[in-house]
C-alpha atoms as a PDB file:
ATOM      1  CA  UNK A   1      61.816   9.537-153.678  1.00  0.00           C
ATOM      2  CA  UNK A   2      61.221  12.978-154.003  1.00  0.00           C
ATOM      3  CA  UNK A   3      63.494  13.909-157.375  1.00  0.00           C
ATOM      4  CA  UNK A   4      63.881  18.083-157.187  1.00  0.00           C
ATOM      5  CA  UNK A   5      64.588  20.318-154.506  1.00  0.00           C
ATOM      6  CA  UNK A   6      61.941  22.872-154.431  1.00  0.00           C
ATOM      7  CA  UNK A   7      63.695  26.453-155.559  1.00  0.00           C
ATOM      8  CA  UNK A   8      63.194  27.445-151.739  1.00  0.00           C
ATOM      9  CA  UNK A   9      65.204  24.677-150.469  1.00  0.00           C
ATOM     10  CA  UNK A  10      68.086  25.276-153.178  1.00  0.00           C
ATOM     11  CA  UNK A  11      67.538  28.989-151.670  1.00  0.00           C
ATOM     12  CA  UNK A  12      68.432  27.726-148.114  1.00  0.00           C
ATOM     13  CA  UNK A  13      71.581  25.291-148.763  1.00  0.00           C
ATOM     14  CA  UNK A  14      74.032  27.716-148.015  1.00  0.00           C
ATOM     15  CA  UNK A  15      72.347  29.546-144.934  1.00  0.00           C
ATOM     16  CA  UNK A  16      72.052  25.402-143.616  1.00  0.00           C
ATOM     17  CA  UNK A  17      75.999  25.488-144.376  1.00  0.00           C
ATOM     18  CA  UNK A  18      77.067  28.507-142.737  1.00  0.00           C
ATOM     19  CA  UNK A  19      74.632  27.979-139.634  1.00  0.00           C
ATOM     20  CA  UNK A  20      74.414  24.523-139.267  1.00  0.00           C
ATOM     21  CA  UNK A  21      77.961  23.235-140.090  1.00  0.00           C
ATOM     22  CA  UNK A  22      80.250  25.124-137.514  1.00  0.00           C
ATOM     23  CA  UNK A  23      78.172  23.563-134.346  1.00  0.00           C
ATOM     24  CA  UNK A  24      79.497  20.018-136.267  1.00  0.00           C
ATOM     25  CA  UNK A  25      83.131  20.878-136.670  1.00  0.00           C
ATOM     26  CA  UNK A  26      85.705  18.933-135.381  1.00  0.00           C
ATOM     27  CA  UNK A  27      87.569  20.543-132.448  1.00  0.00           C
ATOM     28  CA  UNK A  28      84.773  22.739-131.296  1.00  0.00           C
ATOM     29  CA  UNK A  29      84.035  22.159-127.145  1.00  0.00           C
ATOM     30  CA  UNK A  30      80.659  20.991-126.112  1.00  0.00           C
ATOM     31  CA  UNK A  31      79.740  23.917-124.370  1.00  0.00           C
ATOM     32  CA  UNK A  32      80.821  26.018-127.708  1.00  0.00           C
ATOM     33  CA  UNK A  33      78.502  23.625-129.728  1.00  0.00           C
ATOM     34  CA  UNK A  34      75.493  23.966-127.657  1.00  0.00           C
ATOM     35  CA  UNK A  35      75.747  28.068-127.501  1.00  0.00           C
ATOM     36  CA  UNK A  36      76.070  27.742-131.561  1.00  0.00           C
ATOM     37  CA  UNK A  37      72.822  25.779-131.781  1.00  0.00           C
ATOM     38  CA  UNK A  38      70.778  27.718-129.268  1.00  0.00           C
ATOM     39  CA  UNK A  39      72.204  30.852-131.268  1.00  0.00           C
ATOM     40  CA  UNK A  40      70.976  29.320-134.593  1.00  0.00           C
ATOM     41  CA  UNK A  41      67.776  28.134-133.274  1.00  0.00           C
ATOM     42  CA  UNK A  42      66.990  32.078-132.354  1.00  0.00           C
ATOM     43  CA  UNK A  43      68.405  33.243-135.364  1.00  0.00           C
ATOM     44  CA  UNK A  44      66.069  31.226-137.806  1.00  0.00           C
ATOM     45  CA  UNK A  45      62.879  31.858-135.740  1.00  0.00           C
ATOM     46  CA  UNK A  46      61.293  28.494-137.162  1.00  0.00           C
ATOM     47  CA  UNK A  47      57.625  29.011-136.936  1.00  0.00           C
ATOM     48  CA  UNK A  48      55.126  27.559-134.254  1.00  0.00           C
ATOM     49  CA  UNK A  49      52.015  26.552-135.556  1.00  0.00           C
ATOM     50  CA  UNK A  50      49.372  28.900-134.074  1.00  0.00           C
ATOM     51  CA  UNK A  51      47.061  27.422-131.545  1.00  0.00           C
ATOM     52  CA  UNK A  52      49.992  25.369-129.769  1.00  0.00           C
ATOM     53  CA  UNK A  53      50.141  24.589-126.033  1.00  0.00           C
ATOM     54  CA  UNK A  54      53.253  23.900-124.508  1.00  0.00           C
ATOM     55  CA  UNK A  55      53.754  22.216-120.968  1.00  0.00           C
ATOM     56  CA  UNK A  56      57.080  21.054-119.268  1.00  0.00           C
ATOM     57  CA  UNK A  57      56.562  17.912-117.277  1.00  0.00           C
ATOM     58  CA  UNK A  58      58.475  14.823-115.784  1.00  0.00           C
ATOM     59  CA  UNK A  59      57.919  10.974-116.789  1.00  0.00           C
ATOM     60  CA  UNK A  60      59.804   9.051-114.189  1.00  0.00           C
ATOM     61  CA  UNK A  61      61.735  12.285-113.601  1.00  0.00           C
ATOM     62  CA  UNK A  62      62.558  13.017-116.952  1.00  0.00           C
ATOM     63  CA  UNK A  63      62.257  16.209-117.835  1.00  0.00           C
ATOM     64  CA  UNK A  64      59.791  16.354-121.129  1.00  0.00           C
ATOM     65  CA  UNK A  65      57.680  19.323-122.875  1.00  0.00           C
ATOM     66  CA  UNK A  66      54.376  18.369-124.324  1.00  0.00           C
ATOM     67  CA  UNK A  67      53.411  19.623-127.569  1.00  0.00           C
ATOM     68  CA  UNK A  68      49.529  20.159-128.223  1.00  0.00           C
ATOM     69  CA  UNK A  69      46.780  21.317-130.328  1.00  0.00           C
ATOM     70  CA  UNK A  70      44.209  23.608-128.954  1.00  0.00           C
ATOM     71  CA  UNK A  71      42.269  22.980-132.528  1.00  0.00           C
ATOM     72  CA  UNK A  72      41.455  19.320-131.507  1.00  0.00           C
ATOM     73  CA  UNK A  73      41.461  16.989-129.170  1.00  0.00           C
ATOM     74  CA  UNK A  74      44.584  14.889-128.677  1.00  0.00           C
ATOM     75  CA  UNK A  75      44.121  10.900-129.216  1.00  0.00           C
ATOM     76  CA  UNK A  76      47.842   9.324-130.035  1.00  0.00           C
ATOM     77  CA  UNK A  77      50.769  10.351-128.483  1.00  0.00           C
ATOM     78  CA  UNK A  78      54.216  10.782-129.665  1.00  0.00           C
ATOM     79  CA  UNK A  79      57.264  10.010-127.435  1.00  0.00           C
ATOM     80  CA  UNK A  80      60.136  12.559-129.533  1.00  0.00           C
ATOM     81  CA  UNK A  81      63.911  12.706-129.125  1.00  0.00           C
ATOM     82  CA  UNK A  82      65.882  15.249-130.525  1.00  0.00           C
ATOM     83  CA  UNK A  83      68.499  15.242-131.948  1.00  0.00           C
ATOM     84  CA  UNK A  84      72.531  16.510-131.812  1.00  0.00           C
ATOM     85  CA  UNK A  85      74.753  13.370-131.820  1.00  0.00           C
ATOM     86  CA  UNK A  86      74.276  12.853-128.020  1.00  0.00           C
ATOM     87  CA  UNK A  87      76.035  15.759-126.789  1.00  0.00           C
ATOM     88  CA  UNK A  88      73.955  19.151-128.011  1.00  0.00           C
ATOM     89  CA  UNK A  89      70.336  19.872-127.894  1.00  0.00           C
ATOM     90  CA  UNK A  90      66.979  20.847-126.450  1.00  0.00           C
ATOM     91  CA  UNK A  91      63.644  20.106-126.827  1.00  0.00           C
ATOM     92  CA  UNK A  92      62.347  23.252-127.130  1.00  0.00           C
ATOM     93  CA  UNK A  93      64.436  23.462-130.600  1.00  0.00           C
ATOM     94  CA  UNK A  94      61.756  21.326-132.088  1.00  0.00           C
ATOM     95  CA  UNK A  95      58.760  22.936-131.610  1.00  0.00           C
ATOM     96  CA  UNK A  96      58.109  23.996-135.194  1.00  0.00           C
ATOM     97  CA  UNK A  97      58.159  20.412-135.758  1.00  0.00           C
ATOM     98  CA  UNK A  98      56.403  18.700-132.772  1.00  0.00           C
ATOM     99  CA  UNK A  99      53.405  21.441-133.023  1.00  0.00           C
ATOM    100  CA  UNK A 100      53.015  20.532-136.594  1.00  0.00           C
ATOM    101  CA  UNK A 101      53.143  16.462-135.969  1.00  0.00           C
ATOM    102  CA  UNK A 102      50.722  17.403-132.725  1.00  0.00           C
ATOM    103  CA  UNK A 103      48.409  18.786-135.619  1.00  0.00           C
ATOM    104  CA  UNK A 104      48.095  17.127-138.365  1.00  0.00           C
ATOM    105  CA  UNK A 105      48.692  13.317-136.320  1.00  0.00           C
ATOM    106  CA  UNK A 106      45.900  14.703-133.316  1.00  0.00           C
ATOM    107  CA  UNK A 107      48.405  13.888-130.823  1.00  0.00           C
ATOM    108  CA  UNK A 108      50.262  15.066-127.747  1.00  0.00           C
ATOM    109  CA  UNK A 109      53.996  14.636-128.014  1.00  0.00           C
ATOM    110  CA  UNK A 110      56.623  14.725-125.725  1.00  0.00           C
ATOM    111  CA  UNK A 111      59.533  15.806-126.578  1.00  0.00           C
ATOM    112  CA  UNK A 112      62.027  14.086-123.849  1.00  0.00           C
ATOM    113  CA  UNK A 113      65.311  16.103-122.961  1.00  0.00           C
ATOM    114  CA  UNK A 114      67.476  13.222-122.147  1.00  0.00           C
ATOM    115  CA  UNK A 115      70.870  13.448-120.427  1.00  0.00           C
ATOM    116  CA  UNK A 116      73.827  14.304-122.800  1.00  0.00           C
ATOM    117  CA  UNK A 117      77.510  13.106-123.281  1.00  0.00           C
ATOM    118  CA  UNK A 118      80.399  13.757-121.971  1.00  0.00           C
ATOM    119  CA  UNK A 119      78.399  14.486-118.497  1.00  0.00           C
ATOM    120  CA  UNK A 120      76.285  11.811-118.947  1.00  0.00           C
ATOM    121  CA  UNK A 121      77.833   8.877-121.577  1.00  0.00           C
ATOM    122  CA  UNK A 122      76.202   5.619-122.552  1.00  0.00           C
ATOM    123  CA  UNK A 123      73.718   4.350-121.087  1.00  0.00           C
ATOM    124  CA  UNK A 124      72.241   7.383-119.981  1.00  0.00           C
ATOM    125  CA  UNK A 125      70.048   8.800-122.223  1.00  0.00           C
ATOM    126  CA  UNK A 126      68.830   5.044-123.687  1.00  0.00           C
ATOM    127  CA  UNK A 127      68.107   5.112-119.642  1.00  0.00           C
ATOM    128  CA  UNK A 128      66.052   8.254-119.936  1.00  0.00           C
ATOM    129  CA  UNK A 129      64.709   7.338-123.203  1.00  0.00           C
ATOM    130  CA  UNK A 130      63.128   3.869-121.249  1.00  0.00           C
ATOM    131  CA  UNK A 131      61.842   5.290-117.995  1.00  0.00           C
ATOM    132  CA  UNK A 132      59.815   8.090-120.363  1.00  0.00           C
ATOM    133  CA  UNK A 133      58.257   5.377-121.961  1.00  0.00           C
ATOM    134  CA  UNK A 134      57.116   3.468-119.043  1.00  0.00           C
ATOM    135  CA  UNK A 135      56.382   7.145-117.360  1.00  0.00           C
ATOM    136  CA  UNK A 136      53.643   7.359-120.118  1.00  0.00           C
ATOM    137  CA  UNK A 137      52.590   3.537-119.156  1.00  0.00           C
ATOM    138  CA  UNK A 138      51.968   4.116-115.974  1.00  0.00           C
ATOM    139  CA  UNK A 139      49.600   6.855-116.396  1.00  0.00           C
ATOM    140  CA  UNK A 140      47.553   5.209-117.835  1.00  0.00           C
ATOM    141  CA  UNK A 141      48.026   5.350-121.274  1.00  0.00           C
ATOM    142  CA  UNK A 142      47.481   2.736-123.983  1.00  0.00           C
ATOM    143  CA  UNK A 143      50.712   1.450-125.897  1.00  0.00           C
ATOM    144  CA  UNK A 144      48.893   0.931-129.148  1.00  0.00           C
ATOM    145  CA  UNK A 145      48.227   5.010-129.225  1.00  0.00           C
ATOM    146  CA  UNK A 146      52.220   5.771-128.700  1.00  0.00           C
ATOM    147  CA  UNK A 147      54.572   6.486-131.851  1.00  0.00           C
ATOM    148  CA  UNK A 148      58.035   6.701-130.978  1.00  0.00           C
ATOM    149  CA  UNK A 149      60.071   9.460-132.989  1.00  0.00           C
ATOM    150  CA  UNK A 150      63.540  10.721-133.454  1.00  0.00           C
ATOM    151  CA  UNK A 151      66.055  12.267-135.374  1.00  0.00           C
ATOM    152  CA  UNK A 152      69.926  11.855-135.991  1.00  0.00           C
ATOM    153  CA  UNK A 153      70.942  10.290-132.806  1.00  0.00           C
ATOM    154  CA  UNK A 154      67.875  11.166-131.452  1.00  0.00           C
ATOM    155  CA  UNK A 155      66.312   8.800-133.986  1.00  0.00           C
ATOM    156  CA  UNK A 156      69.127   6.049-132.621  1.00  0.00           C
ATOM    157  CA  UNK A 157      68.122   6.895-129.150  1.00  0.00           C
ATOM    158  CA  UNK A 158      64.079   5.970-130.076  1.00  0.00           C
ATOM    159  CA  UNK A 159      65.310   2.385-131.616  1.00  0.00           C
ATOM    160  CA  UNK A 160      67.400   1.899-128.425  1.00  0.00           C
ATOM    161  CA  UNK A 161      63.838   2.686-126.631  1.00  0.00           C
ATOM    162  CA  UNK A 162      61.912   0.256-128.935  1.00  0.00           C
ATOM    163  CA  UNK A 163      65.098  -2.401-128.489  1.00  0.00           C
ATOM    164  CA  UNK A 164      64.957  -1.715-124.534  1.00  0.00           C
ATOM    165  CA  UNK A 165      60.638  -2.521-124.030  1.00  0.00           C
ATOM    166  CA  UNK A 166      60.950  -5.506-126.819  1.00  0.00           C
ATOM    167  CA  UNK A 167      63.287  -6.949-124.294  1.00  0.00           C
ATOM    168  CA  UNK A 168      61.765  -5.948-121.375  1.00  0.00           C
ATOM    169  CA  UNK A 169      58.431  -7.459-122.050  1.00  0.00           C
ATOM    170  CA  UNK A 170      56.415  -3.942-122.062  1.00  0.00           C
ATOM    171  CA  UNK A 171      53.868  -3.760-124.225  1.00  0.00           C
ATOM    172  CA  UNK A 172      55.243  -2.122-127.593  1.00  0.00           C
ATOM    173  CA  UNK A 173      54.396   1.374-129.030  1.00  0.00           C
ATOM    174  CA  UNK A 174      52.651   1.083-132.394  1.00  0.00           C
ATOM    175  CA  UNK A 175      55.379   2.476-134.684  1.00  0.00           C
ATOM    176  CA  UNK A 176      58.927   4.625-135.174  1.00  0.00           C
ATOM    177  CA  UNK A 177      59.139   7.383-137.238  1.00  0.00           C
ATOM    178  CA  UNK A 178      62.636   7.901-137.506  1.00  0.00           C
ATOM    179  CA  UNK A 179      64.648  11.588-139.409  1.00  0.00           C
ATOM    180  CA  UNK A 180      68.354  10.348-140.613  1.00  0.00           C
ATOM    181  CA  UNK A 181      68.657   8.213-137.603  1.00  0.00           C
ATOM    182  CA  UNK A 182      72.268   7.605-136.459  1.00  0.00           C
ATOM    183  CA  UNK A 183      72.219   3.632-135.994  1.00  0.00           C
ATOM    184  CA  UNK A 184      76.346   2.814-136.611  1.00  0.00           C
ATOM    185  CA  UNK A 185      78.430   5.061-133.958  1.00  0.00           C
ATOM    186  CA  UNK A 186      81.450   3.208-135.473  1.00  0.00           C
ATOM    187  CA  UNK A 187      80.756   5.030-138.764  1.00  0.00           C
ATOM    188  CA  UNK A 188      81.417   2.393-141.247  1.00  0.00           C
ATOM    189  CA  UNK A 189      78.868   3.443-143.937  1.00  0.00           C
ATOM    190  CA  UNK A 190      80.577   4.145-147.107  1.00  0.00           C
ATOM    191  CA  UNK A 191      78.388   6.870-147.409  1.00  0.00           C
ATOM    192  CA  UNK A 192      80.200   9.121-144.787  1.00  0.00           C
ATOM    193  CA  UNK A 193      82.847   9.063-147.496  1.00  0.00           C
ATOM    194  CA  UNK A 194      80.933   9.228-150.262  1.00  0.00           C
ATOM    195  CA  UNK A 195      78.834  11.775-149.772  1.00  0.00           C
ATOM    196  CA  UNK A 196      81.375  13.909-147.373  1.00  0.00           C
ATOM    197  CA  UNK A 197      81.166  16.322-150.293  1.00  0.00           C
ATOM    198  CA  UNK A 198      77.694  16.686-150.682  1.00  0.00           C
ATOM    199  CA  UNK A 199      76.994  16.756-146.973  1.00  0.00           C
ATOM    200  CA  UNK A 200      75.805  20.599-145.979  1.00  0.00           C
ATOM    201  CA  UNK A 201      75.649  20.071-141.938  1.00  0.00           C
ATOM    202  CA  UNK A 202      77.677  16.784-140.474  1.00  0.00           C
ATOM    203  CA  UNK A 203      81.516  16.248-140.459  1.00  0.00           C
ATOM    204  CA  UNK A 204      82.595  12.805-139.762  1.00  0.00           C
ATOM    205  CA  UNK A 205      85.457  13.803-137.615  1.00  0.00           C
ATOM    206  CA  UNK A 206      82.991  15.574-135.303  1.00  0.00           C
ATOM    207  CA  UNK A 207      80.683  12.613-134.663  1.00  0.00           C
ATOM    208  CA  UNK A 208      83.793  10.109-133.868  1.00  0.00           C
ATOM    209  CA  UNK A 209      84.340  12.959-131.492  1.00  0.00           C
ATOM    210  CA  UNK A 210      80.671  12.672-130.262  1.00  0.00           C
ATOM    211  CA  UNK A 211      80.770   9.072-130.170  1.00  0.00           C
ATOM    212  CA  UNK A 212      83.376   8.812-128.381  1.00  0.00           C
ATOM    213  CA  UNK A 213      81.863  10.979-125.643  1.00  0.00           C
ATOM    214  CA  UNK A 214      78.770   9.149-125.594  1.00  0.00           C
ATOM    215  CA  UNK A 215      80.007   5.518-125.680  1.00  0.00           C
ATOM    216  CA  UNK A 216      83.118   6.043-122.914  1.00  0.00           C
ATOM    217  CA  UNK A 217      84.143   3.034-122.653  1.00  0.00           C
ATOM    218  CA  UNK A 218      81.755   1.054-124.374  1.00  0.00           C
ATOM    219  CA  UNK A 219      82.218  -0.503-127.565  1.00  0.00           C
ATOM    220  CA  UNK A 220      81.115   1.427-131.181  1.00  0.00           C
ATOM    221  CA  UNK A 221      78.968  -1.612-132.084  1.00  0.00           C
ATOM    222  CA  UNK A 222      77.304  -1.956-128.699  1.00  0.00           C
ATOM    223  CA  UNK A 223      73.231  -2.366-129.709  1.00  0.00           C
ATOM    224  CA  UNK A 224      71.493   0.073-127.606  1.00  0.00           C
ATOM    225  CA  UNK A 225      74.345   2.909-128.872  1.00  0.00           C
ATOM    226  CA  UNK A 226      74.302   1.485-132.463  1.00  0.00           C
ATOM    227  CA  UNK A 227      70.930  -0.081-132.874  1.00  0.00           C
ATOM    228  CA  UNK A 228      72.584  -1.633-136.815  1.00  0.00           C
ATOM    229  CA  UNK A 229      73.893  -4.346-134.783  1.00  0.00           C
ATOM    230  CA  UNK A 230      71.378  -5.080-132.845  1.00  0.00           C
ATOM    231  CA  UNK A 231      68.793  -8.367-132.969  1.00  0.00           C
ATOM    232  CA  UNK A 232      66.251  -6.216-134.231  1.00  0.00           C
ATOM    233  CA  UNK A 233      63.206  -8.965-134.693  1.00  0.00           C
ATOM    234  CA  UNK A 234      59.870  -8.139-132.834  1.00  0.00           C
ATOM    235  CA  UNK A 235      60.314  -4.281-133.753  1.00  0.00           C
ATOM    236  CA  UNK A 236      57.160  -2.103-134.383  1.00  0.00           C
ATOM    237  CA  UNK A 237      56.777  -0.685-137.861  1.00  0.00           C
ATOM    238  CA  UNK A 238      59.013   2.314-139.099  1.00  0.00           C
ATOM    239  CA  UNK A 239      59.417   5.069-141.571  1.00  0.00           C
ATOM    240  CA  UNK A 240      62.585   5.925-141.970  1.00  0.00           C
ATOM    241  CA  UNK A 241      63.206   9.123-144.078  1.00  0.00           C
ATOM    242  CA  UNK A 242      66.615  10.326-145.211  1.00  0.00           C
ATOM    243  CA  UNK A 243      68.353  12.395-147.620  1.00  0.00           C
ATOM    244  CA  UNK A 244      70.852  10.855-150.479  1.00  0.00           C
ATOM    245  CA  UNK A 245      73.083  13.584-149.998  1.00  0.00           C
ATOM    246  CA  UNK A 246      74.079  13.375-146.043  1.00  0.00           C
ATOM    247  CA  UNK A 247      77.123  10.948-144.965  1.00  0.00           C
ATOM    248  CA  UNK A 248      74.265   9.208-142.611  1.00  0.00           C
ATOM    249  CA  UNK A 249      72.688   7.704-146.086  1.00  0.00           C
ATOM    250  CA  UNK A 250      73.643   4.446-145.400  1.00  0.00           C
ATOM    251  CA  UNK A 251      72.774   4.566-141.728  1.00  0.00           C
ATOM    252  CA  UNK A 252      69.387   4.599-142.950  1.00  0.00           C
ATOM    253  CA  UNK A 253      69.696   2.309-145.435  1.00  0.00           C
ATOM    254  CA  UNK A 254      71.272  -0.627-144.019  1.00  0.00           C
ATOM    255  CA  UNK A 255      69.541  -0.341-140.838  1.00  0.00           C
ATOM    256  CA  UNK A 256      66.272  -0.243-143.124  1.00  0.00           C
ATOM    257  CA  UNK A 257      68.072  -3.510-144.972  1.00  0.00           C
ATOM    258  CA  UNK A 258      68.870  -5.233-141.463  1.00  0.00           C
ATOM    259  CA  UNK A 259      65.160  -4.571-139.669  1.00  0.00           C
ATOM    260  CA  UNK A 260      63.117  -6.217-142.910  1.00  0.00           C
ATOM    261  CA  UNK A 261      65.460  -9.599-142.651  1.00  0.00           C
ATOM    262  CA  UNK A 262      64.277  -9.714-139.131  1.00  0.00           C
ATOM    263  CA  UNK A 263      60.962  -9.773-140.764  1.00  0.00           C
ATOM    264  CA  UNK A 264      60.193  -5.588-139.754  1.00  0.00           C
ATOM    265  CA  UNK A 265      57.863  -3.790-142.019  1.00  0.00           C
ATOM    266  CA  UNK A 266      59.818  -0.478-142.843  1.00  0.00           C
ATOM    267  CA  UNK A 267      58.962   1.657-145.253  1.00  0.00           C
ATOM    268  CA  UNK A 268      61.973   3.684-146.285  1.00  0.00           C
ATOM    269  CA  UNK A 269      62.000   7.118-148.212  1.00  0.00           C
ATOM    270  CA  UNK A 270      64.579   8.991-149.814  1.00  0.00           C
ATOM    271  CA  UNK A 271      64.770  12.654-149.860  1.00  0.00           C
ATOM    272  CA  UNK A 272      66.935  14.259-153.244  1.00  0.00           C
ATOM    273  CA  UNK A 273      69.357  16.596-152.634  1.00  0.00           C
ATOM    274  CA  UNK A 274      68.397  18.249-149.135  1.00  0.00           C
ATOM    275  CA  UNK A 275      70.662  18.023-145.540  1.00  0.00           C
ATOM    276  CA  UNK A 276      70.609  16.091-142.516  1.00  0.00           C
ATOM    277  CA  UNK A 277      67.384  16.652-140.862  1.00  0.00           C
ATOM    278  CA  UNK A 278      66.312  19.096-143.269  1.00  0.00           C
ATOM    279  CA  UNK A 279      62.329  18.457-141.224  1.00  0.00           C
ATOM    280  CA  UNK A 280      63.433  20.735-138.616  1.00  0.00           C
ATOM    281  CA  UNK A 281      62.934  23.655-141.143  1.00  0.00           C
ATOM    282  CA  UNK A 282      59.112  23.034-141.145  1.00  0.00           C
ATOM    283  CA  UNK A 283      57.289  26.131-141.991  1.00  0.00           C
ATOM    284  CA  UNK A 284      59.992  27.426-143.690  1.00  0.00           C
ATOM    285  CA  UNK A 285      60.764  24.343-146.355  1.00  0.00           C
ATOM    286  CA  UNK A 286      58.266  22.642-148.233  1.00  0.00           C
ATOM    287  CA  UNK A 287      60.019  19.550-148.294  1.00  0.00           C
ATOM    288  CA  UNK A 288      59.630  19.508-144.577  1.00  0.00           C
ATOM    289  CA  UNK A 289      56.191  19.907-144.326  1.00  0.00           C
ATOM    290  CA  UNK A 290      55.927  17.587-146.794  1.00  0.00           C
ATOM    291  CA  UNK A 291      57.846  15.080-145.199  1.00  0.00           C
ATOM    292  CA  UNK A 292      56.030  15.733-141.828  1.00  0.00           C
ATOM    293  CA  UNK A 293      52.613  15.345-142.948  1.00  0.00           C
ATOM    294  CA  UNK A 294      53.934  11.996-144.412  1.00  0.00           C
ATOM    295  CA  UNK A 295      54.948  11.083-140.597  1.00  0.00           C
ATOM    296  CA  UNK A 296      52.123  12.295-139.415  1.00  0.00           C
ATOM    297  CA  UNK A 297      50.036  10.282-141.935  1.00  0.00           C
ATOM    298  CA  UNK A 298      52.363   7.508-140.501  1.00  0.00           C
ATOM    299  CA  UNK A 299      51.508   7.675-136.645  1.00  0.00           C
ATOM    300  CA  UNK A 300      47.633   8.035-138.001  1.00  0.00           C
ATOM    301  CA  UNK A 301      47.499   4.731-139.828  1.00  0.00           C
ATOM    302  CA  UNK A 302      49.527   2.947-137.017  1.00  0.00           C
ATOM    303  CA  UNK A 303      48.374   4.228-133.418  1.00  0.00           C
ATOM    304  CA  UNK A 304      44.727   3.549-132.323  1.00  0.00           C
ATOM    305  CA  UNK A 305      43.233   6.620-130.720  1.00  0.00           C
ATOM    306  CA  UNK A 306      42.348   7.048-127.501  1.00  0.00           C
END
């Protein structure tokens, strides 16, 4: 665990409040959240690393933007969904991130933009989430040189993926790195209590509202929405990093809990006093460079190279 917030990332807790938090109000429309986030994502100008190539492309006709080093040649690749609890975000929101996990892991990654809720609820974007994977199988490349990757729900939709090729016999990636993965859409950590005053960026009411979206008609404890109740034996290895200050705390932590009873390796690390994905502010945050070279280190000791 790291124990202090670096005086730059005490600097930017209330900037992450008054940015972040309105897109996760309660009561906000969909379209109203996904303006707010594109505005933010302009607004904060989070830095590309320089040398960075950037491709859209399809795998199985989902759209995806690769994420490159010109430095080096690429040998792992990194299969990366955002996230914004299944109804907001883009790809292209985590460059500063991908370019940086393209760097320092030597790997491509694509960064999938799945289908969102309400349009598109459950099982859409675990759909999406699939047919990239076996898009990047059938060209050719080898499973033990693909990381999956994720954060918030995106790092719920990359379990559902790893959940989805266990049971369909494909041959498994080599790892998940998951960011404060959403894994309980029925929200019954105590932690979204607990730490609701802490919490700089989420508001519970707002993801019942998002879960709702997403799941239709489908259960909250459905496994490939809520990956905590799924049989999670035969997973690949995971990092799971997370905050002790956001209400998704125990999402992490009893999901980490769940997948080493099934006999997982997970190693589990826990961030002091920071927000909900606080990796996205790479360049800008020590503690999420920091916490993106550890992933990176991750992906390097699990995927063979090409």
């Amino acid at each position: 665990m790291s124990q202090r917030p670096s005086l730059r990332a005490l600097a930017w807790r209330r900037p992450v409040r008054w940015l972040l938090a309105p897109i996760f109000q309660s009561g906000r429309s969909v379209a109203l959240r996904r303006r707010l986030l594109l505005r933010v994502a302009a607004l904060t100008r989070l830095p590309v690393v320089r040398c960075t190539k950037i491709a859209a492309d399809t795998l199985r006709g989902v759209p995806v933007e690769w994420v490159s080093s010109t430095r080096q040649t690429p040998r792992r690749v990194l299969l990366y969904f955002h996230g914004g609890a299944y109804i907001v975000g883009a790809a292209r929101i985590y460059r500063a991130v991908n370019a940086r996990l393209a760097e320092w892991a030597q790997a491509r990654v694509a960064a999938v933009d799945y289908r969102l809720a309400p349009e598109h609820p459950f099982p859409a974007a675990s759909q999406d989430a699939l047919d990239a994977y076996r898009g990047l199988l059938e060209r050719g490349i080898d499973p033990a040189t693909i990381v999956l990757g994720g954060d918030s729900a995106g790092g719920g939709l990359a379990l559902a993926c790893a959940l989805q090729i266990r049971d369909a016999g494909l041959p498994a990636p080599a790892g998940v790195v998951l960011f404060s993965p959403w894994t309980d859409l029925g929200l019954r950590g105590e932690s979204i209590r607990s730490r609701a005053a802490s919490e700089l960026v989420l508001d519970a009411d707002t993801l019942r509202e998002a879960a709702a979206a997403y799941l239709g008609a489908q259960p909250a404890d459905t496994p490939l929405a809520s990956p905590l109740y799924a049989d999670l034996h035969g997973l690949p290895p995971l990092l799971i990093q997370v905050t002790d200050t956001e209400i998704l705390y125990d999402d992490a932590l009893r999901f980490a809990e769940r997948a080493k009873a099934a006999g997982g390796t997970v190693e589990l690390r826990v961030w002091h006093s920071l927000w909900h994905v606080w990796q996205a502010f790479a360049g800008k945050l020590p503690e999420a460079d920091a916490a993106l070279r550890e992933a990176a280190a991750f992906i390097v000791r699990h995927a063979r190279t090409a």
